[in-house]
N, C-alpha and C. Protein backbone atom coordinates (compact mmCIF):
# COMPACT_ATOMS: atom_id res chain seq x y z
N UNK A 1 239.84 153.84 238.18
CA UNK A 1 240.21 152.48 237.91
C UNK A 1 238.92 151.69 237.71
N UNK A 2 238.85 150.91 236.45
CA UNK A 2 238.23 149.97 236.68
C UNK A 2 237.56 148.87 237.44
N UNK A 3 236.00 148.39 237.52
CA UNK A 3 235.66 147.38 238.82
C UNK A 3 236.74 146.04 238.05
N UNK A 4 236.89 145.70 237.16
CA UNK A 4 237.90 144.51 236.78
C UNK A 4 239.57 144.88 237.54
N UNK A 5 239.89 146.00 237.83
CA UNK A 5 241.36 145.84 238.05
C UNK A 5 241.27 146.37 239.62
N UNK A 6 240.27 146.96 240.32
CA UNK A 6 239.70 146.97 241.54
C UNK A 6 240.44 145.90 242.10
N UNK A 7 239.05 144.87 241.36
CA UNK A 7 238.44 142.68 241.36
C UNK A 7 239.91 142.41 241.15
N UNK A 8 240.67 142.78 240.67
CA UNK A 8 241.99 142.22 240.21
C UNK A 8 243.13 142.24 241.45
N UNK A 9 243.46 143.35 241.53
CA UNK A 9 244.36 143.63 242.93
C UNK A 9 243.79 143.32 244.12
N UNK A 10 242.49 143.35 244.57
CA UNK A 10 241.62 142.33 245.64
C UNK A 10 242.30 141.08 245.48
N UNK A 11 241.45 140.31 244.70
CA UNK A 11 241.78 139.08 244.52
C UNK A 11 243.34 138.38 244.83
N UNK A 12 243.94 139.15 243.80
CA UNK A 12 245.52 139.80 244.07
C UNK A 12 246.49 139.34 245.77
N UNK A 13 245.79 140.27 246.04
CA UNK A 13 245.91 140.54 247.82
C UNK A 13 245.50 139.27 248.81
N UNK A 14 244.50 139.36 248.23
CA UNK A 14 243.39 137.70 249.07
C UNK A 14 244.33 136.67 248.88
N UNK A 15 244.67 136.48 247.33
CA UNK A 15 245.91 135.23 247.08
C UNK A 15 246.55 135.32 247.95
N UNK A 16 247.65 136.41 248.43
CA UNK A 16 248.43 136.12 248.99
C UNK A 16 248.60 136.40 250.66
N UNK A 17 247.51 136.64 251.38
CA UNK A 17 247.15 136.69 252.72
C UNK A 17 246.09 135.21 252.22
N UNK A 18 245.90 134.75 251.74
CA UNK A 18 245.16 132.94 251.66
C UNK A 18 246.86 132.00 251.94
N UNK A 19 247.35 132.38 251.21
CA UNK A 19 248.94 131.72 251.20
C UNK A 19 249.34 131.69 252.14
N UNK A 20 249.70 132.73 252.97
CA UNK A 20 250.37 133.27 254.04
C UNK A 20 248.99 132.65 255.59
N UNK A 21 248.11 132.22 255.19
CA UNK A 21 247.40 131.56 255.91
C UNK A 21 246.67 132.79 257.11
N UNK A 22 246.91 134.02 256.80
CA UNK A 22 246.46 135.30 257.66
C UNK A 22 245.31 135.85 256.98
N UNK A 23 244.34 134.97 256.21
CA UNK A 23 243.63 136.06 255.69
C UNK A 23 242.72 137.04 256.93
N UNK A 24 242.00 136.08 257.89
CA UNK A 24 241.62 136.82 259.26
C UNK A 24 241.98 138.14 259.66
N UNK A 25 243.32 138.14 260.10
CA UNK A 25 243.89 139.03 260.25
C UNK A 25 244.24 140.34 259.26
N UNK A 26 244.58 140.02 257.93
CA UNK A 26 245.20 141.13 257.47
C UNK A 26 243.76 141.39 257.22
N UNK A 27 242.44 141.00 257.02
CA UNK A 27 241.21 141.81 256.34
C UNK A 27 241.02 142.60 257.45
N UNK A 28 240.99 142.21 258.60
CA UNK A 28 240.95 143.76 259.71
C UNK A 28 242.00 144.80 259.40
N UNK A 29 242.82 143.93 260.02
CA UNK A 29 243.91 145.39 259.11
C UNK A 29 243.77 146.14 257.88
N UNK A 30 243.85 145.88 257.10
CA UNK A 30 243.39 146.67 255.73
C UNK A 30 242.59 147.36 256.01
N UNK A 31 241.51 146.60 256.28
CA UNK A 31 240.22 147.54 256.77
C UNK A 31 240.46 148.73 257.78
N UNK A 32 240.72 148.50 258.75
CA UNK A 32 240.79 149.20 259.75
C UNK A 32 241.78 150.66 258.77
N UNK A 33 242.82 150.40 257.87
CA UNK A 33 244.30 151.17 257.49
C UNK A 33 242.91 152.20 256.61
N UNK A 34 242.18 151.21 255.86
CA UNK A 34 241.56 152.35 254.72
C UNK A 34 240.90 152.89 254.94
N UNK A 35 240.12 152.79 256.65
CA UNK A 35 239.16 153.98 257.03
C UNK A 35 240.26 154.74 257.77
N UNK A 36 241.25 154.79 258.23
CA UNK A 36 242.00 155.83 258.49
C UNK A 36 242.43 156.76 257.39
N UNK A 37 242.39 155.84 256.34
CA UNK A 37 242.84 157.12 255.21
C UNK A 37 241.74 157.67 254.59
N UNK A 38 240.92 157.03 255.02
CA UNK A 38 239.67 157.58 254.34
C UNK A 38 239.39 159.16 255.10
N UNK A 39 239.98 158.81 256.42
CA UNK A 39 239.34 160.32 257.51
C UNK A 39 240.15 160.93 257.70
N UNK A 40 241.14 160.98 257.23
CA UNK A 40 242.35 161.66 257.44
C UNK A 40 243.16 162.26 255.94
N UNK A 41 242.77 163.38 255.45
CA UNK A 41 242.54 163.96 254.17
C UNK A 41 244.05 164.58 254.10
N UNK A 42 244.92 164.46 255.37
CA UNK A 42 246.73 164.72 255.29
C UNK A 42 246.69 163.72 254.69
N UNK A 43 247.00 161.85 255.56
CA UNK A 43 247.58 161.11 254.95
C UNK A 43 246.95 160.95 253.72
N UNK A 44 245.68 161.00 253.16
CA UNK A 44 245.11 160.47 252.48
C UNK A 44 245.85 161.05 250.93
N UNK A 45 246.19 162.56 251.12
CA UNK A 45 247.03 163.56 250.01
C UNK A 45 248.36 163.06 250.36
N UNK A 46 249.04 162.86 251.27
CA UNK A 46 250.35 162.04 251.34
C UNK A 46 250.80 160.48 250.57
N UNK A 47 249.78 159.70 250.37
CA UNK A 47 249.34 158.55 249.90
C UNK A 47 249.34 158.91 248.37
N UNK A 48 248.79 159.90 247.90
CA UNK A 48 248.31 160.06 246.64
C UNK A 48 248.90 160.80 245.51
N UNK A 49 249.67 161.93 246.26
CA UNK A 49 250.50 163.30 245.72
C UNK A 49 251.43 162.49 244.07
N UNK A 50 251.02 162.92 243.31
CA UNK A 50 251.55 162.60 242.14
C UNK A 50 253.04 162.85 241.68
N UNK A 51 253.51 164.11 242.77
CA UNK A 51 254.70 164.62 243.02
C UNK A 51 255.82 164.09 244.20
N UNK A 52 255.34 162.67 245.34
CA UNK A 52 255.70 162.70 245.74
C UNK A 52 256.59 160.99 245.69
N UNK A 53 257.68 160.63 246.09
CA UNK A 53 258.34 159.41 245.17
C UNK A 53 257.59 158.15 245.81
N UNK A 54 257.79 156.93 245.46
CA UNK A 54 257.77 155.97 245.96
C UNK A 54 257.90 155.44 247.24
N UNK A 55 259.37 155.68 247.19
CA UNK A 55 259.77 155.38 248.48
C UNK A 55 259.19 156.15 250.00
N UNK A 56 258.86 157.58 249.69
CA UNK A 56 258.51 158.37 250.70
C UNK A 56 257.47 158.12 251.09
N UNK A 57 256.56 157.30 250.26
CA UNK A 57 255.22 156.78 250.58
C UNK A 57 255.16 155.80 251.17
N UNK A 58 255.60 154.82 250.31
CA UNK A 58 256.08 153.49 251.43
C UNK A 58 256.98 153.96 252.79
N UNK A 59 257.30 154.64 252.74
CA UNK A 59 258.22 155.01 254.58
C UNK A 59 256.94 155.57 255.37
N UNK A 60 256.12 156.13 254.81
CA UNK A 60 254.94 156.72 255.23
C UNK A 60 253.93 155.54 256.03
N UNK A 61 254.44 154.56 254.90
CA UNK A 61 253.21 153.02 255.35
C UNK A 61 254.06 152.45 256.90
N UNK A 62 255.29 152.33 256.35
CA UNK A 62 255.94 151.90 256.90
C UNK A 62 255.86 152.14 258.58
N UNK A 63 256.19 153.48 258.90
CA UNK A 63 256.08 153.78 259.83
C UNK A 63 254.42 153.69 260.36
N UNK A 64 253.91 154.14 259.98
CA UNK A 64 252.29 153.79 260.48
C UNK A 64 252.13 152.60 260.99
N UNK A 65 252.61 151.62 259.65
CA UNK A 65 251.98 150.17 260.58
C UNK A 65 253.03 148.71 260.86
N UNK A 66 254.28 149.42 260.39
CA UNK A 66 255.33 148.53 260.44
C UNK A 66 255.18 147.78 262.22
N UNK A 67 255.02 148.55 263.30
CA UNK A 67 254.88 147.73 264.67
C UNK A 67 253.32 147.69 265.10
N UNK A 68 252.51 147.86 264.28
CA UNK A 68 251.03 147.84 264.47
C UNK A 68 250.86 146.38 263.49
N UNK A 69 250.83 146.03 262.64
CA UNK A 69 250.15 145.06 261.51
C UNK A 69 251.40 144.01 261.28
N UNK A 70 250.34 142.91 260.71
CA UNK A 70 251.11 141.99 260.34
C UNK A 70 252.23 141.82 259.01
N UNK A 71 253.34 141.25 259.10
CA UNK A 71 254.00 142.20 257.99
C UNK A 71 253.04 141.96 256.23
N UNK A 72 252.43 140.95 256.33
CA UNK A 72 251.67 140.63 254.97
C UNK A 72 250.65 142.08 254.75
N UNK A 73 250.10 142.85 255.69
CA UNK A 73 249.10 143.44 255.34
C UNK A 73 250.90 145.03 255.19
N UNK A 74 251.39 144.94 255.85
CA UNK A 74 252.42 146.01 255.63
C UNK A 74 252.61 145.96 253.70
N UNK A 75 253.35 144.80 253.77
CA UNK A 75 253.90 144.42 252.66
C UNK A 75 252.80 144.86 251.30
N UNK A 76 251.42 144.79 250.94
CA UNK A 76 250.17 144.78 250.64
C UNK A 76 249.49 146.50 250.49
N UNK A 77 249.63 147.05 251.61
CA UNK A 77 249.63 148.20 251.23
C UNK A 77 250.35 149.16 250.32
N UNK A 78 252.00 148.76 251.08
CA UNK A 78 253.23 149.18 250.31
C UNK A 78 252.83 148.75 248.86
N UNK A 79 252.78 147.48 248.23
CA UNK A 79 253.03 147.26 246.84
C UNK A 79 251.26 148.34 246.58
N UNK A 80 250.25 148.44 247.10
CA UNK A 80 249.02 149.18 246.64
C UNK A 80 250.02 150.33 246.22
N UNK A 81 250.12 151.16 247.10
CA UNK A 81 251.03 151.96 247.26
C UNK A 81 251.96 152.69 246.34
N UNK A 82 252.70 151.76 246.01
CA UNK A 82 254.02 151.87 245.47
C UNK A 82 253.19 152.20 243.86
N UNK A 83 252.59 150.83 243.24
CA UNK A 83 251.75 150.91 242.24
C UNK A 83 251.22 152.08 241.83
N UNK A 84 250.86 152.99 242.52
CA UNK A 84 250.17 154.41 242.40
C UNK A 84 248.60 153.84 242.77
N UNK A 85 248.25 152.98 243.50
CA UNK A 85 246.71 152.40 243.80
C UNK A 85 246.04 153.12 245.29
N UNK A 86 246.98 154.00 245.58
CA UNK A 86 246.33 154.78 247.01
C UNK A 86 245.37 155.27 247.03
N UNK A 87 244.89 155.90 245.58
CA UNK A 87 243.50 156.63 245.90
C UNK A 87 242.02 155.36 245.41
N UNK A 88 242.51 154.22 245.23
CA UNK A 88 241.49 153.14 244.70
C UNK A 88 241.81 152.44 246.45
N UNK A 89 242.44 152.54 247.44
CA UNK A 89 242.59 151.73 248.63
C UNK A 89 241.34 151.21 248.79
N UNK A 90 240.46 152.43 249.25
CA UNK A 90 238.79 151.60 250.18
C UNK A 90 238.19 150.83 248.96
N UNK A 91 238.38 151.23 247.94
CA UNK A 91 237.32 150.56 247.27
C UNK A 91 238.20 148.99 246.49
N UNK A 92 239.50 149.38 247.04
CA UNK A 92 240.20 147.08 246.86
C UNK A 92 239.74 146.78 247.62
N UNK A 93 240.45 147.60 249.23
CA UNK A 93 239.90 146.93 250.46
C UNK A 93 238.39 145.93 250.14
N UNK A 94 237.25 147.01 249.85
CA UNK A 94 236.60 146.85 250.12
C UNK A 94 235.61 145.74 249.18
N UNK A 95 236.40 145.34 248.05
CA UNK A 95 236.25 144.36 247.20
C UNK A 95 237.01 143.08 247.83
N UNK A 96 238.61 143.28 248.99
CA UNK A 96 239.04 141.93 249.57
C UNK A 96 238.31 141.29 250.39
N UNK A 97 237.88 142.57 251.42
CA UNK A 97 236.92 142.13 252.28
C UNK A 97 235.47 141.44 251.95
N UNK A 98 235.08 141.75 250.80
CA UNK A 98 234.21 140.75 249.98
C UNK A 98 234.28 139.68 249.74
N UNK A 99 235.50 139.79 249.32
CA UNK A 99 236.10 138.28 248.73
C UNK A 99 236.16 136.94 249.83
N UNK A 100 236.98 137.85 250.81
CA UNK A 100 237.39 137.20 251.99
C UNK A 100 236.17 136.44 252.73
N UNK A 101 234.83 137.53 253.11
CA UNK A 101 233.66 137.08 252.96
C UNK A 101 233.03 135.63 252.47
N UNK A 102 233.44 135.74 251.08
CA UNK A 102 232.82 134.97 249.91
C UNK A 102 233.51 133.46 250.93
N UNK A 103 234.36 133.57 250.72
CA UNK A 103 235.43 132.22 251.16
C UNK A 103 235.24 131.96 252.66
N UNK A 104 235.24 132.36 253.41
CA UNK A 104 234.60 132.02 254.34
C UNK A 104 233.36 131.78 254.70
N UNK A 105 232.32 132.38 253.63
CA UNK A 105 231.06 132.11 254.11
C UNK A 105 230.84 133.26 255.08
N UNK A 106 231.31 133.84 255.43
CA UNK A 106 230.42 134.87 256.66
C UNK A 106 230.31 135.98 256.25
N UNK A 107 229.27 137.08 256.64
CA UNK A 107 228.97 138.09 256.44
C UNK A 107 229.30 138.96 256.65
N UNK A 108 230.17 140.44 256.51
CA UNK A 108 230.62 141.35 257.22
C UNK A 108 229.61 142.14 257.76
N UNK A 109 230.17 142.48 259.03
CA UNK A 109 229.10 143.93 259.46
C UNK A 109 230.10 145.04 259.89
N UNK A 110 229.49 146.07 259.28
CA UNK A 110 230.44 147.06 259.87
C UNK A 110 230.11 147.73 260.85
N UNK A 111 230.31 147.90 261.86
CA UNK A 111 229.97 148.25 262.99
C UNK A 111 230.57 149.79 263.89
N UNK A 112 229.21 150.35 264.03
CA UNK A 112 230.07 152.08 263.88
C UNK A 112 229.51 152.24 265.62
N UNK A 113 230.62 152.69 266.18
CA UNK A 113 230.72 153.08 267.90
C UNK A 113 231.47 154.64 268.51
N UNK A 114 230.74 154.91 269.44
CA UNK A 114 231.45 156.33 269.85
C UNK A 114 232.67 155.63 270.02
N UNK A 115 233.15 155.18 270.92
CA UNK A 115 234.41 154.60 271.46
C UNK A 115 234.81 153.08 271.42
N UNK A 116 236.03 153.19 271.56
CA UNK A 116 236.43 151.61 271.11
C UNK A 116 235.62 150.78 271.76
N UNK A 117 235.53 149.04 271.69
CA UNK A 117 234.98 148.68 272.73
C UNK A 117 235.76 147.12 273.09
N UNK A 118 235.17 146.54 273.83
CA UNK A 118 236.59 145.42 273.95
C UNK A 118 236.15 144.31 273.10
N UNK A 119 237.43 143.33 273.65
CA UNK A 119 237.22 142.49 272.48
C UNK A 119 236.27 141.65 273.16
N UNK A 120 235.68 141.09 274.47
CA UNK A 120 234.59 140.45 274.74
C UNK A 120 233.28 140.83 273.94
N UNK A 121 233.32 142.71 273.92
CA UNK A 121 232.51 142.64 273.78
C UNK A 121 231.93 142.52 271.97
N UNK A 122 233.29 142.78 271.20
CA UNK A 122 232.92 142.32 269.66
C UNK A 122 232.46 141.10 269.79
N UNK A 123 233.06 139.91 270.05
CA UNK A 123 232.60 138.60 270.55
C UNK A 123 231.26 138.34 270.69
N UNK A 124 230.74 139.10 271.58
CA UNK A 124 229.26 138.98 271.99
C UNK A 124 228.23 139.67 270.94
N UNK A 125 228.92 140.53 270.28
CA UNK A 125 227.81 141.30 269.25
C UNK A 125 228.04 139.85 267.61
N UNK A 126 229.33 139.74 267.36
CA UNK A 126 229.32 138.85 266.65
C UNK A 126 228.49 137.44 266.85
N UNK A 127 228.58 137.04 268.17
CA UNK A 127 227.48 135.79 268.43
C UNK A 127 225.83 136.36 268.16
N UNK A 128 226.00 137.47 268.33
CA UNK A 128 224.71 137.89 268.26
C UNK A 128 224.14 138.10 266.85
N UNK A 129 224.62 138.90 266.14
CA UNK A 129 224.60 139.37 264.59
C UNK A 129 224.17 137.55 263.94
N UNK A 130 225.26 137.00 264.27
CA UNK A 130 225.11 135.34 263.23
C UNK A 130 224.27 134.48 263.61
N UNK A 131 223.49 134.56 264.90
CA UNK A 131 222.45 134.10 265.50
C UNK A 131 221.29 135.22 264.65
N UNK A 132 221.77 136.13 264.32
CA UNK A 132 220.29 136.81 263.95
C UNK A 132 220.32 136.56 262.38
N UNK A 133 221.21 136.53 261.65
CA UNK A 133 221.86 135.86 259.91
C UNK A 133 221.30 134.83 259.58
N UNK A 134 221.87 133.89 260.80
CA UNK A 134 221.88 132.32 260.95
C UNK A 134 223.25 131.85 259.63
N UNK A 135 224.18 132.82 260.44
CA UNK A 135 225.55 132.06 259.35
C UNK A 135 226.45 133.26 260.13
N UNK A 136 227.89 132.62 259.97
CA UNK A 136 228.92 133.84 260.68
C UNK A 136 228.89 134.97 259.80
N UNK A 137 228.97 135.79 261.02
CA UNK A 137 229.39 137.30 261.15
C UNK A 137 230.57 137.27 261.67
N UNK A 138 231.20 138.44 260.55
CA UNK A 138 232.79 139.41 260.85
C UNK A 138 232.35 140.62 261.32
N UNK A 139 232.87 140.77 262.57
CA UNK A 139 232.35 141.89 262.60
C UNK A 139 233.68 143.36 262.64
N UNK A 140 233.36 144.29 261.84
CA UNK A 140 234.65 145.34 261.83
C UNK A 140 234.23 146.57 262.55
N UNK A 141 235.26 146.67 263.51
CA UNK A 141 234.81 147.93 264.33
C UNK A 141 235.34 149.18 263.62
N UNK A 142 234.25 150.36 263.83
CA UNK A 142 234.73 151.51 263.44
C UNK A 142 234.06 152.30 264.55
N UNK A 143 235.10 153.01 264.67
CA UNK A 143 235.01 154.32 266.05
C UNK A 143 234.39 155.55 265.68
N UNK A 144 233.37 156.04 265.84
CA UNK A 144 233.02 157.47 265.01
C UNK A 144 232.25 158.17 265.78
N UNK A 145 232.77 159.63 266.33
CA UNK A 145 232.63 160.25 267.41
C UNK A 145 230.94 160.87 266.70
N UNK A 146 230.32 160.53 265.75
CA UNK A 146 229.35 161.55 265.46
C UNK A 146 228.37 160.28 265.98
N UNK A 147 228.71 158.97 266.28
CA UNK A 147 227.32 158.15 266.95
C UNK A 147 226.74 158.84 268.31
N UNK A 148 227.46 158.81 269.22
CA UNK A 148 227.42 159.63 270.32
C UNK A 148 227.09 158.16 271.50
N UNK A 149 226.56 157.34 270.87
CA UNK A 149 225.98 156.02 272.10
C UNK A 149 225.37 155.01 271.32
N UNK A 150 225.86 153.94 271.48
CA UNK A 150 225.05 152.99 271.46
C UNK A 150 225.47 152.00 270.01
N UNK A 151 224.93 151.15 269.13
CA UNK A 151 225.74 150.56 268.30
C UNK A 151 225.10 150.95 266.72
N UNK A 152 225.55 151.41 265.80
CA UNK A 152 225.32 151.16 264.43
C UNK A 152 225.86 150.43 263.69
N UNK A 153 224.70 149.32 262.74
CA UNK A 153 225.50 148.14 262.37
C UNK A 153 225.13 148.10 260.68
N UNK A 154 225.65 147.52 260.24
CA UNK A 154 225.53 147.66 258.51
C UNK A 154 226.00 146.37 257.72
N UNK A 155 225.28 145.52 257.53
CA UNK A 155 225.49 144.26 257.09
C UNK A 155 225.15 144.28 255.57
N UNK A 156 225.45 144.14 254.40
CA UNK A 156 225.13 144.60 252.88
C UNK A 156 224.29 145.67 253.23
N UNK A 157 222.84 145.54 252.79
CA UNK A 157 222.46 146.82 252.27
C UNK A 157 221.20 147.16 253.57
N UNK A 158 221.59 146.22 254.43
CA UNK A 158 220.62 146.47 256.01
C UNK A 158 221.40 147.08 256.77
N UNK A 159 220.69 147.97 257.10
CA UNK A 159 221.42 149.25 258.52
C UNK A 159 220.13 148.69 259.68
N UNK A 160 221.07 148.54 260.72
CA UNK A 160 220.44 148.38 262.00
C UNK A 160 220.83 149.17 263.04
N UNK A 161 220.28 150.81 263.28
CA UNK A 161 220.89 151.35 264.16
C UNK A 161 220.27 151.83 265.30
N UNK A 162 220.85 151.16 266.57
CA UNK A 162 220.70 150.87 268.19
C UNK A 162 221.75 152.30 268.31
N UNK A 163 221.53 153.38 267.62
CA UNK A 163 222.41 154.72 268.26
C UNK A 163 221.24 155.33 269.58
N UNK A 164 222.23 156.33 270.19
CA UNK A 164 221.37 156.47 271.33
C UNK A 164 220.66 157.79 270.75
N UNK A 165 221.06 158.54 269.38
CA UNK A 165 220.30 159.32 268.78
C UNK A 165 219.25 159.16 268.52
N UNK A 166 218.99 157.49 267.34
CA UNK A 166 218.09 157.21 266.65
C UNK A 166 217.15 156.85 268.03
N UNK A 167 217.56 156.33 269.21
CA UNK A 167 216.33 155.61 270.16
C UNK A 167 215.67 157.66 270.23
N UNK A 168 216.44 158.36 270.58
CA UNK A 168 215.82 159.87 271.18
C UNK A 168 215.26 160.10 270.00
N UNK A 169 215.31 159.86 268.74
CA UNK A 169 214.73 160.38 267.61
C UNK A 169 212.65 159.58 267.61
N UNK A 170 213.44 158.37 267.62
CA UNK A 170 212.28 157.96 267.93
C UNK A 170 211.12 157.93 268.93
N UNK A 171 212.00 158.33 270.47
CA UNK A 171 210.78 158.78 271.54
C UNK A 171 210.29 159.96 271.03
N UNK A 172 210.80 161.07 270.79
CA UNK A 172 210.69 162.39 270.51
C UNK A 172 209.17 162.17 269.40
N UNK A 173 209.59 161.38 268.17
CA UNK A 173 208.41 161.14 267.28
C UNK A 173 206.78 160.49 267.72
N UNK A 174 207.31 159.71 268.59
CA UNK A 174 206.03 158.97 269.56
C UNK A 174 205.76 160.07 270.61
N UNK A 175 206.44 160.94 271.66
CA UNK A 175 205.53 161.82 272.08
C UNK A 175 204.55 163.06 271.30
N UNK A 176 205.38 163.42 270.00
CA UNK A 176 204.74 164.06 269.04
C UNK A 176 203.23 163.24 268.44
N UNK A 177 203.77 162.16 268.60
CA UNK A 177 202.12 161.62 267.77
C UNK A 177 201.35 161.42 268.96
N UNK A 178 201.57 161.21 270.18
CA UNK A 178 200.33 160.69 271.53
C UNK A 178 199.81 162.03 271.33
């Protein structure tokens, strides 16, 4: 697919979570839905199967996030979905979440952790991130068992990573050079 029809169904989407006055909300959601399909190469061929109908896909959405998400981001996937747009998901998502960005003014960071973490503590990394910007930070959690400790953060094209690898990578290099 085209970056114009990407920009198109983004935009698309943004309209109508701007309408619905949830844009906040459904850009986590989305987000959060398209790195699950991104890591998960069942649903991701379930989503996509050229052989498989409409409807079975949308029951597919359905059930996933019908008592998890708000119904606008339900509704949003389904029509992605339905459209045949499942295998373009991360990369609308990831043009709404731009967008969404744009209009708010704040910056996304994506933020990669062994394990979940609470919501105080997104709070506190977000005060922190936009104090270090000097403009708001969104911050989107992603869980990924290969960090092992500590926080990796990714704001456009700056990686800032506080993993507890990269700190051992780096003592390891400084006792090598003393």
């Amino acid at each position: 697919m085209s970056d114009k029809q990407i920009d198109g169904y983004a935009r698309a989407a943004f309209e109508i979570a701007r309408a619905e006055d949830v844009v906040d909300r459904v850009t986590d959601e989305l987000f959060r839905f398209a790195r699950t399909v991104d890591a998960s190469s069942d649903l991701r061929s379930a989503l996509t199967d050229p052989g498989s109908l409409a409807d079975a896909k949308s029951r597919i959405v359905s059930e996933l996030l019908a008592s998890k998400a708000h119904p606008v981001t339900v509704r949003l996937v389904t029509m992605l979905v339905e459209a045949g747009r499942a295998r373009d998901l991360s990369r609308i998502v990831e043009r709404f979440v731009t967008i969404a960005s744009e209009e708010g003014q704040a910056a996304v960071a994506e933020v990669r952790v062994a394990a979940p973490i609470t919501e105080e503590q997104r709070t506190r990394l977000a005060t922190a991130l936009s104090a270090a910007k000097g403009r708001p930070v969104d911050v989107k959690v992603i869980v990924d068992p290969t960090v092992l400790g500590g926080v990796v953060t990714t704001i456009g094209d700056e990686v800032i990573d506080g993993s507890v690898k990269r700190r051992l990578e780096q003592l390891r290099a400084s006792l090598l050079a003393g």
